[in-house]
Protein backbone atom coordinates (compact mmCIF):
# COMPACT_ATOMS: atom_id res chain seq x y z
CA UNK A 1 144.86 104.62 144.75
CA UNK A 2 142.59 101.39 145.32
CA UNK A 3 140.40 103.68 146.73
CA UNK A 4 139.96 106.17 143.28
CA UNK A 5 140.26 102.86 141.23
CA UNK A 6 137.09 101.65 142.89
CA UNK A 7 135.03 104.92 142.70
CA UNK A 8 135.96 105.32 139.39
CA UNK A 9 135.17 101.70 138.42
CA UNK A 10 131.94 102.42 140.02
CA UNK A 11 130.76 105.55 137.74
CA UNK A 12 131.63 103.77 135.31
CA UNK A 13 128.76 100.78 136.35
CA UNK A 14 126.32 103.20 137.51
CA UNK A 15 126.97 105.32 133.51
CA UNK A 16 126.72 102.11 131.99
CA UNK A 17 123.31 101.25 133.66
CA UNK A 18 121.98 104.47 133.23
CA UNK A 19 122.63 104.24 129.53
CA UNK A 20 121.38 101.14 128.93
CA UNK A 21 117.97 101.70 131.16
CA UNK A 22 117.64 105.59 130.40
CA UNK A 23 118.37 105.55 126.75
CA UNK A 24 115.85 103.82 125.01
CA UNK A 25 113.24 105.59 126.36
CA UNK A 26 114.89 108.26 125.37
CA UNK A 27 115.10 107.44 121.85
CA UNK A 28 111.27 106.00 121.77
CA UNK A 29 109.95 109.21 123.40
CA UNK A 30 111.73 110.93 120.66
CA UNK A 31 110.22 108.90 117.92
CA UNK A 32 106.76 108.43 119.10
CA UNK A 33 105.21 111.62 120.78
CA UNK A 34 101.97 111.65 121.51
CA UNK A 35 100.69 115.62 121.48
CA UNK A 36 98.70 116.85 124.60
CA UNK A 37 94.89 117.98 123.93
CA UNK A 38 91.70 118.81 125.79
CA UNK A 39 89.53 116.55 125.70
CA UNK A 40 87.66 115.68 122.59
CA UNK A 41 83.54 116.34 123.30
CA UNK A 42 82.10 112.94 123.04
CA UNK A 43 78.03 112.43 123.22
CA UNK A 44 76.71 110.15 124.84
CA UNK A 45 75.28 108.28 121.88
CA UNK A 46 78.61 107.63 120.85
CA UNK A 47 79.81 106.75 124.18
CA UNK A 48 77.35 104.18 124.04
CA UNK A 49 77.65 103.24 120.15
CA UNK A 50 81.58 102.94 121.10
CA UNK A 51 80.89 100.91 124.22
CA UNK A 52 78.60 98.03 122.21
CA UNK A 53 81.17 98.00 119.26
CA UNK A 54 83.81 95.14 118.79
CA UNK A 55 87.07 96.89 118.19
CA UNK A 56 89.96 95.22 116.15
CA UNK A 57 93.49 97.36 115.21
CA UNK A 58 95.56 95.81 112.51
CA UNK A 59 99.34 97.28 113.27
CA UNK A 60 101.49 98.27 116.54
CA UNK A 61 105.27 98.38 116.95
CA UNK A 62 104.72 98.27 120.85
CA UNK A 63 107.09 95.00 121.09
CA UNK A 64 109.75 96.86 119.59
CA UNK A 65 110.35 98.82 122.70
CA UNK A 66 111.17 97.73 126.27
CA UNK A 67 108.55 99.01 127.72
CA UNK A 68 106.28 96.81 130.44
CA UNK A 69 102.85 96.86 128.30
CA UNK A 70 101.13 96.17 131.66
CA UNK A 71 101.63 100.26 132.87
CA UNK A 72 99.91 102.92 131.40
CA UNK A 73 102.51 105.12 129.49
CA UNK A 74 102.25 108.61 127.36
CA UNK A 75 104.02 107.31 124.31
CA UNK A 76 104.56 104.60 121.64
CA UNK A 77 101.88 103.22 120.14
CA UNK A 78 99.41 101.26 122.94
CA UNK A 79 99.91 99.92 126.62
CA UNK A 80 97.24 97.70 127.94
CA UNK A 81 95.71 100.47 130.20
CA UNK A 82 94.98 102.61 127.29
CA UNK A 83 93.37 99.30 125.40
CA UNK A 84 91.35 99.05 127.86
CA UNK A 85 90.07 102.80 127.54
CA UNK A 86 89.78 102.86 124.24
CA UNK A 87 87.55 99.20 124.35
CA UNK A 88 89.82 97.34 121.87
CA UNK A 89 88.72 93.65 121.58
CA UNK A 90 91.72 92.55 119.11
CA UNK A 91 95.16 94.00 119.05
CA UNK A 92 97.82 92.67 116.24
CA UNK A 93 101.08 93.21 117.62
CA UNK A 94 103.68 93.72 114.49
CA UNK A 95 107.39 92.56 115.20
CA UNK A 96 109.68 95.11 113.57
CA UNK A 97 112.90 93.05 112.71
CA UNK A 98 114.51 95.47 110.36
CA UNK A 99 114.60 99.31 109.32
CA UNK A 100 117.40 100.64 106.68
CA UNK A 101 119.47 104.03 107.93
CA UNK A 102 117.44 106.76 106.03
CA UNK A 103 114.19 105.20 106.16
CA UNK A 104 111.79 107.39 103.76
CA UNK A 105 108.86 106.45 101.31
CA UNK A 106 110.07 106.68 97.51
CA UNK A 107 113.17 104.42 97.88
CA UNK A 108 115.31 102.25 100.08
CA UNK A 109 118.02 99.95 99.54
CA UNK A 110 118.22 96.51 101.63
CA UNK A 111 121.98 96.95 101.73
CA UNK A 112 121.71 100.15 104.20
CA UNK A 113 122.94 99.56 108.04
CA UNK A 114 119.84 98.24 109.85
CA UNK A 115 118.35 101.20 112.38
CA UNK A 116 116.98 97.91 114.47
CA UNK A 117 120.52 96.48 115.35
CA UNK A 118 121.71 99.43 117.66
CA UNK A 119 118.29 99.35 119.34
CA UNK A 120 118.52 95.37 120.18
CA UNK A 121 121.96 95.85 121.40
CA UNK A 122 120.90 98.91 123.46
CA UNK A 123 118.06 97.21 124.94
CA UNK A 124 120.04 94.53 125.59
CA UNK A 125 117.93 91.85 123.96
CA UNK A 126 119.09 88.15 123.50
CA UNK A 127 122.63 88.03 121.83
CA UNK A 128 121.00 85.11 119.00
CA UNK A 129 118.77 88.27 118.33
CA UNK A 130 121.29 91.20 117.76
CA UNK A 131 122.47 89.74 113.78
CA UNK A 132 119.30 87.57 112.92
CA UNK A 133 115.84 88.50 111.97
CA UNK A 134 114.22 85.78 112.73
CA UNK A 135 115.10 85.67 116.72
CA UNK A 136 114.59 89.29 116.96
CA UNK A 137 110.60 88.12 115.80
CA UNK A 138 111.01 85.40 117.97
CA UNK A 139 112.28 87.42 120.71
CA UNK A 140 109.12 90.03 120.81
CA UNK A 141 106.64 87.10 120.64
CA UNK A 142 108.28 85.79 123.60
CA UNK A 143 108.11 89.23 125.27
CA UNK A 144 104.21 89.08 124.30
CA UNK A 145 103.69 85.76 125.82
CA UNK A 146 105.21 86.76 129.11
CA UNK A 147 103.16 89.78 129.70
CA UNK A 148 100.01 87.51 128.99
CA UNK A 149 101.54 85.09 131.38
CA UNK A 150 101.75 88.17 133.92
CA UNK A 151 98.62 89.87 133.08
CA UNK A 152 96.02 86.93 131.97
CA UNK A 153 92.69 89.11 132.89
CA UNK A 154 94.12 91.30 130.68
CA UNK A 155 95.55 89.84 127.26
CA UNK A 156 94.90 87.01 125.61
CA UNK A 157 97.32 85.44 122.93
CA UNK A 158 95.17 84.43 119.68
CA UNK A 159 96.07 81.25 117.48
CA UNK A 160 92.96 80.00 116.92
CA UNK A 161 89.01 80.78 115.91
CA UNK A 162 88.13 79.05 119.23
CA UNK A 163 90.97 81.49 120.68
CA UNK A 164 89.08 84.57 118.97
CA UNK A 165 85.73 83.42 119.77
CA UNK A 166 86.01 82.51 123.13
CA UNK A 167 88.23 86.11 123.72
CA UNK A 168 84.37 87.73 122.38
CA UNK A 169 82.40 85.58 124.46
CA UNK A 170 84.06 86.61 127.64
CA UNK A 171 83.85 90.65 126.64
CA UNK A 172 80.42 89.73 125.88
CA UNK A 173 80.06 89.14 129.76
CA UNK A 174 81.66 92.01 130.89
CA UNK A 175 85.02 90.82 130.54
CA UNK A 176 87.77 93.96 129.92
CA UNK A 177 90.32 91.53 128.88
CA UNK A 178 92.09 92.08 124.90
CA UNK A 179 93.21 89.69 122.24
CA UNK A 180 96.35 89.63 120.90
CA UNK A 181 97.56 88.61 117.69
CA UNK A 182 100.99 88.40 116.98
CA UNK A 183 102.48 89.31 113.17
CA UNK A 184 105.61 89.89 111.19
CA UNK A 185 106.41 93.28 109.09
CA UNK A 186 108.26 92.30 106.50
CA UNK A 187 108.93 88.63 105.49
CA UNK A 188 113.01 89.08 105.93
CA UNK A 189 111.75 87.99 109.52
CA UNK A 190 112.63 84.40 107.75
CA UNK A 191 115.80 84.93 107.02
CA UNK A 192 115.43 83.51 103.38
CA UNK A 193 114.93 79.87 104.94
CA UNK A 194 110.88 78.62 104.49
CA UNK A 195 111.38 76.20 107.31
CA UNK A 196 111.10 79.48 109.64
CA UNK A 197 108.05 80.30 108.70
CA UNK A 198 106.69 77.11 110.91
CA UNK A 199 109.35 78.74 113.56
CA UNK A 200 107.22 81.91 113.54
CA UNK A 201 103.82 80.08 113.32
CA UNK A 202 104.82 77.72 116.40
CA UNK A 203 105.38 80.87 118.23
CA UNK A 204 102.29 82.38 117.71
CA UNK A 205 102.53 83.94 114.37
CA UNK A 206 99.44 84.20 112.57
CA UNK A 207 99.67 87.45 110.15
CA UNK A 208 103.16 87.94 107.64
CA UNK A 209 103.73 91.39 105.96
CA UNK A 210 105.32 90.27 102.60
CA UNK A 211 107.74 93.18 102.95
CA UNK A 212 108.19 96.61 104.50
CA UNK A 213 110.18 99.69 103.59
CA UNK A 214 113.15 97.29 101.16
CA UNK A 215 112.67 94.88 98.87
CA UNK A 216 113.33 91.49 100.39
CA UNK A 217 113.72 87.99 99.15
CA UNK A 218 110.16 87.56 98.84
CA UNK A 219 109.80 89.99 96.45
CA UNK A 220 109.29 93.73 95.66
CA UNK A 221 108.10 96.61 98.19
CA UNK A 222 106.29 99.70 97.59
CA UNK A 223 109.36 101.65 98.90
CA UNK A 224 112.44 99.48 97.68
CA UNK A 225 114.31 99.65 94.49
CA UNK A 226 112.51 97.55 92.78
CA UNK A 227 109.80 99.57 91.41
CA UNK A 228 105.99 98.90 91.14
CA UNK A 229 106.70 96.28 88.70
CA UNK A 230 109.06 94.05 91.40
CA UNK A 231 106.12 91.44 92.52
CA UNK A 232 106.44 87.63 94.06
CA UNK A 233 110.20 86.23 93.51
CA UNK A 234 110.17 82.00 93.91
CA UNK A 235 110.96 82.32 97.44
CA UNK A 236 107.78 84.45 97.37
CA UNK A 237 105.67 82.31 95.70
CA UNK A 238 106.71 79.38 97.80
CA UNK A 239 106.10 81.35 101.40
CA UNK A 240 102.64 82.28 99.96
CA UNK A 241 101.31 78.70 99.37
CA UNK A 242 102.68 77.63 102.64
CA UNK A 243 100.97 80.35 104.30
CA UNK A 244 97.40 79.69 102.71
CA UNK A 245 98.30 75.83 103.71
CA UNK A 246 98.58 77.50 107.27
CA UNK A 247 95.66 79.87 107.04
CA UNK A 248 97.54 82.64 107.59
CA UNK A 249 96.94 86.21 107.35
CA UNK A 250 98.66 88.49 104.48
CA UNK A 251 99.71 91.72 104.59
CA UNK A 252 99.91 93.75 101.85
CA UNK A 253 100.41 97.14 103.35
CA UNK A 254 104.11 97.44 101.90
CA UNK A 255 103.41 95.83 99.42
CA UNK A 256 104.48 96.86 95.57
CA UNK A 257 101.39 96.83 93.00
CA UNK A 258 102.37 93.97 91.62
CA UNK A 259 102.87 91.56 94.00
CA UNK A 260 99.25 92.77 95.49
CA UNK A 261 97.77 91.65 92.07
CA UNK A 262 99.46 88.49 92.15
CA UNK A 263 98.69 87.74 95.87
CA UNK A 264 94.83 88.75 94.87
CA UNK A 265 95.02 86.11 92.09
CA UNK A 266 95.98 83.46 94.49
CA UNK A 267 93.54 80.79 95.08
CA UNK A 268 92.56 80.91 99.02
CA UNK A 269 94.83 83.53 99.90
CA UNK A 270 93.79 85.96 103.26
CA UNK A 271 95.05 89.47 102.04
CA UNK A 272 94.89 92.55 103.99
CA UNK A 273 96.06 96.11 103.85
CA UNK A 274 96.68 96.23 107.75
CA UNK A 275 97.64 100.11 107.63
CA UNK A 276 97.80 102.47 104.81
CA UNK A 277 95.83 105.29 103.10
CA UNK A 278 93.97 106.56 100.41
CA UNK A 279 96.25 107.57 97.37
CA UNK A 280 93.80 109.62 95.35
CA UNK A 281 92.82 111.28 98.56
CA UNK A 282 96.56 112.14 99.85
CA UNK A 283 98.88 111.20 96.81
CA UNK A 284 102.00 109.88 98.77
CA UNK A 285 104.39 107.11 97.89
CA UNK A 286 103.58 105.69 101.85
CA UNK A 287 99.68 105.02 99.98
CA UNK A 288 98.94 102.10 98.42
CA UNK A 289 97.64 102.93 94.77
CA UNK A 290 93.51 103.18 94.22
């Protein structure tokens, strides 16, 4: 009987590990496929336009997964390997913190179960990360500064103009090594509290997404309930001036219309669009408006 117990204790390890180390993969090569091509034909003006250019890209979810960024890989977003072949001098690495079940682009309620908490849990991330937002940001900027720890010819954390310049002065010698530049989609990665927003900036944080796919307590998104009308709430207002006291970056890719117009009529505020499209050229909801 010992003997069964023991085997049976021990599938029951071995299907526990399997899930936990099989299954997110799983899941990300699901969600993120890349689809196999020949070859593009590339001249060799461009390969050399391509090679003298200085590359930035504004938006990857890479940290969401638990995937070793150091190894080249055929999905998600980027791996270092494949930064490297595509010549990109700046990467901003986006921590997802939060994604509401039925995720689409017209509407979405913040009071939906959270897609993000299963996947934390799964991956078995820190426990003060699997119920609050602002560890599970914390938690991929730590990942991030390990792998640059691990891999220092290779990435570079940015905080700084001195970081970012010095980062272009070593490419400019032949150097293969990329930047990158940690941000937040979605400013529920504060957890409604402003004194996190100096938790996220001490970590590394240089680039906030106002919102994402819900409206938050900063104000209103382009997908939440709130409409286009929904812009800065006071909680808004106040993370805004203390990020232009920080010179930080601000996303407006989520954005709703009007609380673009009233981040635009800020006095030294940084705005981007980080990743979006052209409405009038494909008239989606995901767009941001011309």
């Amino acid at each position: 009987m010992r003997k069964w117990v023991k085997i049976g204790t021990g599938l029951v390890a071995l299907g526990v590990v399997a899930f936990f180390g099989v299954a997110p993969g799983i899941v990300e090569n699901g969600q993120n496929r890349t689809t196999a091509h020949e070859p593009w034909p590339v001249s060799a003006a461009a390969r050399k336009l391509h090679a003298g250019l200085v590359i930035g890209d504004w938006h990857s979810d890479a940290l969401l997964w638990d995937r070793d960024l150091r190894r080249r890989t055929d999905r998600g977003h980027v791996d270092l390997p494949r930064l490297r072949d595509g010549n990109v001098a700046l990467q901003v690495f986006t921590t997802v913190t939060k994604s509401p079940k039925g995720q689409n682009y017209e509407h979405n309620t913040a009071d939906a179960p959270d897609n993000i908490t299963p996947l934390v849990m799964v991956q078995l991330r820190p426990p003060t990360s699997w119920f609050d937002l602002t560890e599970r940001a914390l938690d991929q900027a730590a990942r991030l500064a390990r792998v640059a720890g691990q891999a220092p010819d290779e990435l570079r954390i940015i905080r700084t103009r001195a970081d970012l310049q010095a980062l272009l002065d070593a490419r400019a010698a032949g150097a293969t090594v990329t930047g990158g530049l940690l941000g937040a989609e979605g400013g529920h990665a504060l957890s409604g509290d402003i004194d996190n927003l100096a938790r996220l900036h001490d970590a590394g944080f240089r680039l906030l997404g106002l919102t994402h796919f819900f409206d938050n307590e900063l104000g209103g998104s382009l997908h939440g309930e709130g409409g286009s009308g929904a812009g800065l709430s006071p909680f808004g207002h106040e993370v805004l001036a203390q990020m232009i006291a920080r010179d930080m970056v601000i996303d407006l890719a989520h954005a709703s219309p009007q609380m673009a117009r009233e981040v635009l009529a800020q006095d030294g505020a940084r705005p981007i669009v980080s990743h979006t499209g052209i409405y009038s050229h494909c008239p989606t909801q995901r767009n941001f408006p011309d």
